[in-house]
C-alpha atoms as a PDB file:
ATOM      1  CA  UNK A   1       0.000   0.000   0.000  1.00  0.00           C
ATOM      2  CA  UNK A   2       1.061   3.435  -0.809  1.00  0.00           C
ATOM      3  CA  UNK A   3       2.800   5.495   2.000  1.00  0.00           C
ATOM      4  CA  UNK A   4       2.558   9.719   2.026  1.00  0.00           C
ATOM      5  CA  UNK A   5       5.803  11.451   2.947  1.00  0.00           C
ATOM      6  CA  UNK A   6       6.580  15.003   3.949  1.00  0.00           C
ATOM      7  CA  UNK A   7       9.657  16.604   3.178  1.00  0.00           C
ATOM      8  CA  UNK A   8      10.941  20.580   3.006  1.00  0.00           C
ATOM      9  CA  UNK A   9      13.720  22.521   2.439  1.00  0.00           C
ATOM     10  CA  UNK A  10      16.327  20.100   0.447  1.00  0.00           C
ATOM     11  CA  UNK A  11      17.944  22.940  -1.592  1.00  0.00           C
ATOM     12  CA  UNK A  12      19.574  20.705  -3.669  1.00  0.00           C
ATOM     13  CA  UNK A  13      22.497  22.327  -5.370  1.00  0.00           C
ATOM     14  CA  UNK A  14      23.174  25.222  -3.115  1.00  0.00           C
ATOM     15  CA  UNK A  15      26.713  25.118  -1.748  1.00  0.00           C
ATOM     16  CA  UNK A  16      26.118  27.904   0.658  1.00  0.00           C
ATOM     17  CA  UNK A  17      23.207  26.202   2.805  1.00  0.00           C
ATOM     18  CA  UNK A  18      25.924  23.940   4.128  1.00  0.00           C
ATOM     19  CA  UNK A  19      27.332  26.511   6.020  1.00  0.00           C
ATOM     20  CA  UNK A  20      24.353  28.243   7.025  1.00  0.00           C
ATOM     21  CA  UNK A  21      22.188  25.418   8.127  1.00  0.00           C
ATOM     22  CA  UNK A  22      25.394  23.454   9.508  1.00  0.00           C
ATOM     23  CA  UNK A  23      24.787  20.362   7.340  1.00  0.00           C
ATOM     24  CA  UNK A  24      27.333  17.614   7.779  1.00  0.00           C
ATOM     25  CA  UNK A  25      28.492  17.657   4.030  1.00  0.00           C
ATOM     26  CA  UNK A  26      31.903  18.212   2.251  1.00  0.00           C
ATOM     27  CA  UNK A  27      29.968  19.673  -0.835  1.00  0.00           C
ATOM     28  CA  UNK A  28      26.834  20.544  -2.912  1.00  0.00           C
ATOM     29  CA  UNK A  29      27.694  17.617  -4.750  1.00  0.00           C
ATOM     30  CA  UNK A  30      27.855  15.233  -1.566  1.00  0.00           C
ATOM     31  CA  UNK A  31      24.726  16.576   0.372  1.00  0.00           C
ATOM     32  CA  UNK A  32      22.880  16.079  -3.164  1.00  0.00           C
ATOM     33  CA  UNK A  33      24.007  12.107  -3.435  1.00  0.00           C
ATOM     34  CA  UNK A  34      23.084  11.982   0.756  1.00  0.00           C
ATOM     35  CA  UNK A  35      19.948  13.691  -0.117  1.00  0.00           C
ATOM     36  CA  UNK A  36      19.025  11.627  -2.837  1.00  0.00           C
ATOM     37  CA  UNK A  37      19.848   8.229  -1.405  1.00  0.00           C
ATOM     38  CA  UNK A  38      18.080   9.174   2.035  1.00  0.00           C
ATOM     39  CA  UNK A  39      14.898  10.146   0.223  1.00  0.00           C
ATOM     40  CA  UNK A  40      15.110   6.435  -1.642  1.00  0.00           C
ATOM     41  CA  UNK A  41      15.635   4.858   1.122  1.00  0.00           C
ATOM     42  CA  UNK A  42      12.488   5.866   2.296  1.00  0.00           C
ATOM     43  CA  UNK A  43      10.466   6.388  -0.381  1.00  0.00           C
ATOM     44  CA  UNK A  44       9.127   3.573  -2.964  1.00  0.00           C
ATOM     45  CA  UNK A  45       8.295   4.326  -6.463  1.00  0.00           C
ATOM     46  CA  UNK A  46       4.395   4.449  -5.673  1.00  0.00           C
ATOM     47  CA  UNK A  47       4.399   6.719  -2.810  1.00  0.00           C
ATOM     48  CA  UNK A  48       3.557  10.168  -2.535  1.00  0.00           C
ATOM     49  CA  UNK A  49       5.566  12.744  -1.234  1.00  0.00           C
ATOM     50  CA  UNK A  50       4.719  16.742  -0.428  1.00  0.00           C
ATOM     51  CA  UNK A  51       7.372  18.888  -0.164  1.00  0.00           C
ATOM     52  CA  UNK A  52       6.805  22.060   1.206  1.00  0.00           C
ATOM     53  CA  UNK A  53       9.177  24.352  -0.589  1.00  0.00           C
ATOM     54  CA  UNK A  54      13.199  25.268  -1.090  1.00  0.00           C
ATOM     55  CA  UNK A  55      13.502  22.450  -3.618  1.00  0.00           C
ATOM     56  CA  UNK A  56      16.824  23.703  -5.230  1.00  0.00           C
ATOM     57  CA  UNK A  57      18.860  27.032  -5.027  1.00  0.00           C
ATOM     58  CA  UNK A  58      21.634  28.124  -7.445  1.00  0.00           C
ATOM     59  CA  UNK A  59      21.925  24.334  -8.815  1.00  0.00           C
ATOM     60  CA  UNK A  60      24.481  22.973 -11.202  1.00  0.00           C
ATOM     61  CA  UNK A  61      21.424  20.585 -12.386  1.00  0.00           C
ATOM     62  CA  UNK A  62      17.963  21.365 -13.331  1.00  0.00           C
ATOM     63  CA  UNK A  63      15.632  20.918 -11.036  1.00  0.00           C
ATOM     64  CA  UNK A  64      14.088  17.948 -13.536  1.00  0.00           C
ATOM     65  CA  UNK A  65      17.018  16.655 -13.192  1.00  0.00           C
ATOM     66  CA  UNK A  66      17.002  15.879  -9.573  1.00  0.00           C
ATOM     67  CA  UNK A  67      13.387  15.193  -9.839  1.00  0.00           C
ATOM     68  CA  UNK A  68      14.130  12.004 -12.588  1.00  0.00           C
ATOM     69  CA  UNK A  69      16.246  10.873  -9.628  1.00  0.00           C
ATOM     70  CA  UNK A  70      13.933  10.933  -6.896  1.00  0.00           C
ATOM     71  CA  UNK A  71      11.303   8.063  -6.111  1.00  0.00           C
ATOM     72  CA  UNK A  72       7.883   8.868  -5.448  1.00  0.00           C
ATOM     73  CA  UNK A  73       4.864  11.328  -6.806  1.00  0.00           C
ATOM     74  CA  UNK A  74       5.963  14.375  -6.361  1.00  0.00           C
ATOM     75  CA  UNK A  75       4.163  17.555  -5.027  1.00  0.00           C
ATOM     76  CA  UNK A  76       5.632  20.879  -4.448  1.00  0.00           C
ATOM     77  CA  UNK A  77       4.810  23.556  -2.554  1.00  0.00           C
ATOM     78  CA  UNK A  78       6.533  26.916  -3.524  1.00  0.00           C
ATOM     79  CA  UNK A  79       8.932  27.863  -0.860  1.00  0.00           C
ATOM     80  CA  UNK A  80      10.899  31.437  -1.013  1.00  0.00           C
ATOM     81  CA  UNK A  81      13.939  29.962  -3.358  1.00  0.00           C
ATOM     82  CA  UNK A  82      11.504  27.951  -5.806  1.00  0.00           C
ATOM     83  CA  UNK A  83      12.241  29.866  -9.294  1.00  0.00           C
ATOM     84  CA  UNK A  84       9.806  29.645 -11.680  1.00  0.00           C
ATOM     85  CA  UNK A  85      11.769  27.012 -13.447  1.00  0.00           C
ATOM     86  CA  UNK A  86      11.570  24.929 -10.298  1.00  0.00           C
ATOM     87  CA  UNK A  87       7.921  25.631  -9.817  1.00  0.00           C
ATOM     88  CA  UNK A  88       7.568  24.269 -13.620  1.00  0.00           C
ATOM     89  CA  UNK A  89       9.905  21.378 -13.590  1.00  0.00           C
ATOM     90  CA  UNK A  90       8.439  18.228 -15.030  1.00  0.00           C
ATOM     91  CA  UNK A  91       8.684  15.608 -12.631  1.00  0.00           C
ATOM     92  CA  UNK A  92       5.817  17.616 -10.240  1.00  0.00           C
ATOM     93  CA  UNK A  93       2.468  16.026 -10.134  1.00  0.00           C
ATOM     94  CA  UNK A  94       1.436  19.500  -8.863  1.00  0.00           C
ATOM     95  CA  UNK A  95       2.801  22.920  -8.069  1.00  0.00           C
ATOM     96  CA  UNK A  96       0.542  25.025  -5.971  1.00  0.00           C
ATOM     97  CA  UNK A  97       1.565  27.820  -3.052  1.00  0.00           C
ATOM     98  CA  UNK A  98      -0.712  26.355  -0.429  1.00  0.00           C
ATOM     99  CA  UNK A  99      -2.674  22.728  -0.070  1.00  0.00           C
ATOM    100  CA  UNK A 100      -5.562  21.392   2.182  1.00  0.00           C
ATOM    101  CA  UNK A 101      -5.060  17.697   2.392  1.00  0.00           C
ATOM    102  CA  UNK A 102      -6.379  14.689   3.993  1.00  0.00           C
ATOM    103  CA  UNK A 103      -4.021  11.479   4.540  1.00  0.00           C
ATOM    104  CA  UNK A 104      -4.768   8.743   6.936  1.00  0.00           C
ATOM    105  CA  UNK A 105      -8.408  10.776   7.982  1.00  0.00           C
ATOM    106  CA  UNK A 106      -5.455  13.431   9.444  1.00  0.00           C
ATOM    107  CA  UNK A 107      -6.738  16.946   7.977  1.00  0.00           C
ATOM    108  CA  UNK A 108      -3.365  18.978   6.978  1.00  0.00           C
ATOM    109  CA  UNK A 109      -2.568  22.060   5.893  1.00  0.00           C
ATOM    110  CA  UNK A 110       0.579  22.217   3.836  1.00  0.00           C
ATOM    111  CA  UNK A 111       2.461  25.644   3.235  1.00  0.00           C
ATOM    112  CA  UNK A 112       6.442  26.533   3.018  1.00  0.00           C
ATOM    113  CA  UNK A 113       6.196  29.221   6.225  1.00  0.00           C
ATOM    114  CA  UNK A 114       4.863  28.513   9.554  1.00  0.00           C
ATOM    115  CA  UNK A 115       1.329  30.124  10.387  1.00  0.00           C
ATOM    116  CA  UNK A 116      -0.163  31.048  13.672  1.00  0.00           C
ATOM    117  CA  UNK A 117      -3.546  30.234  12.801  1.00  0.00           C
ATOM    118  CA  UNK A 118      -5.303  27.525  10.067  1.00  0.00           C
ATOM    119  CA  UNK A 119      -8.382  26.554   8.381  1.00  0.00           C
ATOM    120  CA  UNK A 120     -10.054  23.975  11.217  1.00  0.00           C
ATOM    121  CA  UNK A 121      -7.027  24.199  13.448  1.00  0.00           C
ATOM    122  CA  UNK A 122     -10.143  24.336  16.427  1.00  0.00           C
ATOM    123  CA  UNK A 123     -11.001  20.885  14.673  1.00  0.00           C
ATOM    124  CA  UNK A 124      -7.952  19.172  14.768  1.00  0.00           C
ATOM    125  CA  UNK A 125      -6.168  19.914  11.423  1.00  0.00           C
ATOM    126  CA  UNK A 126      -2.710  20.202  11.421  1.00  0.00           C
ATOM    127  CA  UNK A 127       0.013  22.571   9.995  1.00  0.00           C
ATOM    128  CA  UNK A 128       2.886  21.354   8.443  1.00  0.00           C
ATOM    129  CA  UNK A 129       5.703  23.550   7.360  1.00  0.00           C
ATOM    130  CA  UNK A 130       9.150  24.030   6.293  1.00  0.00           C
ATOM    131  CA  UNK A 131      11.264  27.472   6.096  1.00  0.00           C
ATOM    132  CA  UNK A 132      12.852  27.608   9.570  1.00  0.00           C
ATOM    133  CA  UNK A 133      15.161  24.475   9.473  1.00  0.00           C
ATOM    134  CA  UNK A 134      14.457  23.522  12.538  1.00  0.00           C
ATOM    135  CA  UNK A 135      14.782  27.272  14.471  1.00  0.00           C
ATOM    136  CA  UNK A 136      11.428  27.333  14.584  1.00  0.00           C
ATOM    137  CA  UNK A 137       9.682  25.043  17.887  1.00  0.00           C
ATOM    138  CA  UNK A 138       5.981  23.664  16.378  1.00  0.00           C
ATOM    139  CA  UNK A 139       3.365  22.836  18.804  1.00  0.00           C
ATOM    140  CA  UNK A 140       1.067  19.802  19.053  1.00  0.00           C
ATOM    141  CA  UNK A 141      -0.779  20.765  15.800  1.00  0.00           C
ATOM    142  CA  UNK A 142       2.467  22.199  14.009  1.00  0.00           C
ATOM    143  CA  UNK A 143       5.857  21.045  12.535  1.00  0.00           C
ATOM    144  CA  UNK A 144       8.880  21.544  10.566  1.00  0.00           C
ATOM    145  CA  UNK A 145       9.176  18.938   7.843  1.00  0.00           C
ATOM    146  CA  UNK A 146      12.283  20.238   6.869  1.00  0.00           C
ATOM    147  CA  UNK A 147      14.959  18.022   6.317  1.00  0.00           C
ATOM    148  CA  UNK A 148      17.779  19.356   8.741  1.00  0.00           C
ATOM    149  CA  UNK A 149      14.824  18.307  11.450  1.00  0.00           C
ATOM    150  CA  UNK A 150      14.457  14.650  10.089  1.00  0.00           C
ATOM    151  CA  UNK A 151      17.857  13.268   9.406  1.00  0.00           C
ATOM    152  CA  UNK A 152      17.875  14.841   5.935  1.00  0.00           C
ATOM    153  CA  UNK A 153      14.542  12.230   4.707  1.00  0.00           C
ATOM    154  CA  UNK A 154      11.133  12.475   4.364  1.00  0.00           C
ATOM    155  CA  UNK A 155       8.742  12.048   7.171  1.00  0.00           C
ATOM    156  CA  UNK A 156       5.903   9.918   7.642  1.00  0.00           C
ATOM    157  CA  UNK A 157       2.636  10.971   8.950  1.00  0.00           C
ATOM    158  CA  UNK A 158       2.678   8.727  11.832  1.00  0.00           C
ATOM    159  CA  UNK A 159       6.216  10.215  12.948  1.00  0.00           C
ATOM    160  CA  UNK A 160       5.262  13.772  12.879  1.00  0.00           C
ATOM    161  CA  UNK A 161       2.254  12.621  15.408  1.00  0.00           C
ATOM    162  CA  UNK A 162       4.724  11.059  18.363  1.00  0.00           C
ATOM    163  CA  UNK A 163       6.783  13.923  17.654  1.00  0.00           C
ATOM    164  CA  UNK A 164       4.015  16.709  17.782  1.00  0.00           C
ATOM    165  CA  UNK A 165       2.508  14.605  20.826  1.00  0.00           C
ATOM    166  CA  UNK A 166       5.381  15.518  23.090  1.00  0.00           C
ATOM    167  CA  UNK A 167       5.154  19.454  22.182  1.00  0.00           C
ATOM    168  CA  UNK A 168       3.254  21.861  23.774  1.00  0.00           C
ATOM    169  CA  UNK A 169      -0.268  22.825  22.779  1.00  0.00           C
ATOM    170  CA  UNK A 170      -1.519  25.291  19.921  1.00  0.00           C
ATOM    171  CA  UNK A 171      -2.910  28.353  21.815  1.00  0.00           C
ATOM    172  CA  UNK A 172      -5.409  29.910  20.280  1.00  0.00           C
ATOM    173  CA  UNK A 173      -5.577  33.329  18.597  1.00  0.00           C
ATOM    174  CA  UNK A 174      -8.131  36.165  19.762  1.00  0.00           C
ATOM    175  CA  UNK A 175      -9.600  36.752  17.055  1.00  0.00           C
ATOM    176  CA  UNK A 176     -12.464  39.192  19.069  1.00  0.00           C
ATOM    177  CA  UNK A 177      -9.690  41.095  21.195  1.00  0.00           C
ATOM    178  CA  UNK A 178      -9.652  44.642  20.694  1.00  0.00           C
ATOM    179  CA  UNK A 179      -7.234  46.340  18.113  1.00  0.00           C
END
């Protein structure tokens, strides 16, 4: 049976997010092969997989190109470093900025950037994002999918939930305050 996967924030190709995200690579070209072989490892042929944005940055390939590579049906959600090109890449079976979801009867909202407040967040939907790599604490309806939090792989549903389960809760925003 078909698994669903979450993943954010691979930036394939970009030298420079080795430094600034403190990724234990030699190279573009070596986090790329990591990258590439963790996904796999994870991820059959026939599953799906959403990832939330920062696909590649400043690549030496074409985003395609990485795509071919990559097991999986692929969804992407733009993130801040998605160029057009990336956004169009064949290899997506969609390319949207924002997407309601429901896997495993789990209602999600899927967008690159963390959000304070969701559609049915009072009913249990959860937010999963990507951006912050990991600077950014969720809460028991939020989380990071972002590689550098998950071992530089895709997550699974079920994984996100015992994580998110030891987090604290969503508070609610007043929405009837004054201001």
């Amino acid at each position: 049976m078909p698994r669903t996967w979450f993943t954010s924030d691979t930036h394939f190709g970009h030298e420079n997010i080795i430094k600034h995200c403190a990724r234990p690579f030699e190279s573009a070209a070596s986090m790329d092969a990591a990258l590439i072989a963790h996904w796999n490892d994870v991820v059959a042929p026939e599953d799906e997989v959403w990832h939330l944005g920062d696909f590649s940055y400043k690549a030496a390939h074409a985003p395609s190109d990485y795509l071919r590579r990559l097991n999986g049906r692929k969804h992407l959600l733009w993130g801040n470093h998605d160029s057009e090109q990336s956004r169009a890449a064949s290899g997506w079976a969609s390319s949207q900025a924002y997407a309601e979801v429901t896997v495993e009867e789990t209602r999600l909202v899927l967008f690159h950037y963390s959000l304070k407040t969701w559609r049915r967040v009072g009913q249990g939907a959860l937010q999963l994002y990507g951006h912050s790599h990991g600077r950014m604490a969720g809460d028991r309806q939020s989380c990071d999918v972002g590689v550098d939090c998950w071992a530089f792989r895709p997550v699974s549903l079920d994984a996100i939930k015992a994580r998110l389960a030891g987090l604290p809760p969503w508070v609610p925003v007043d929405h009837h305050g004054a201001g």
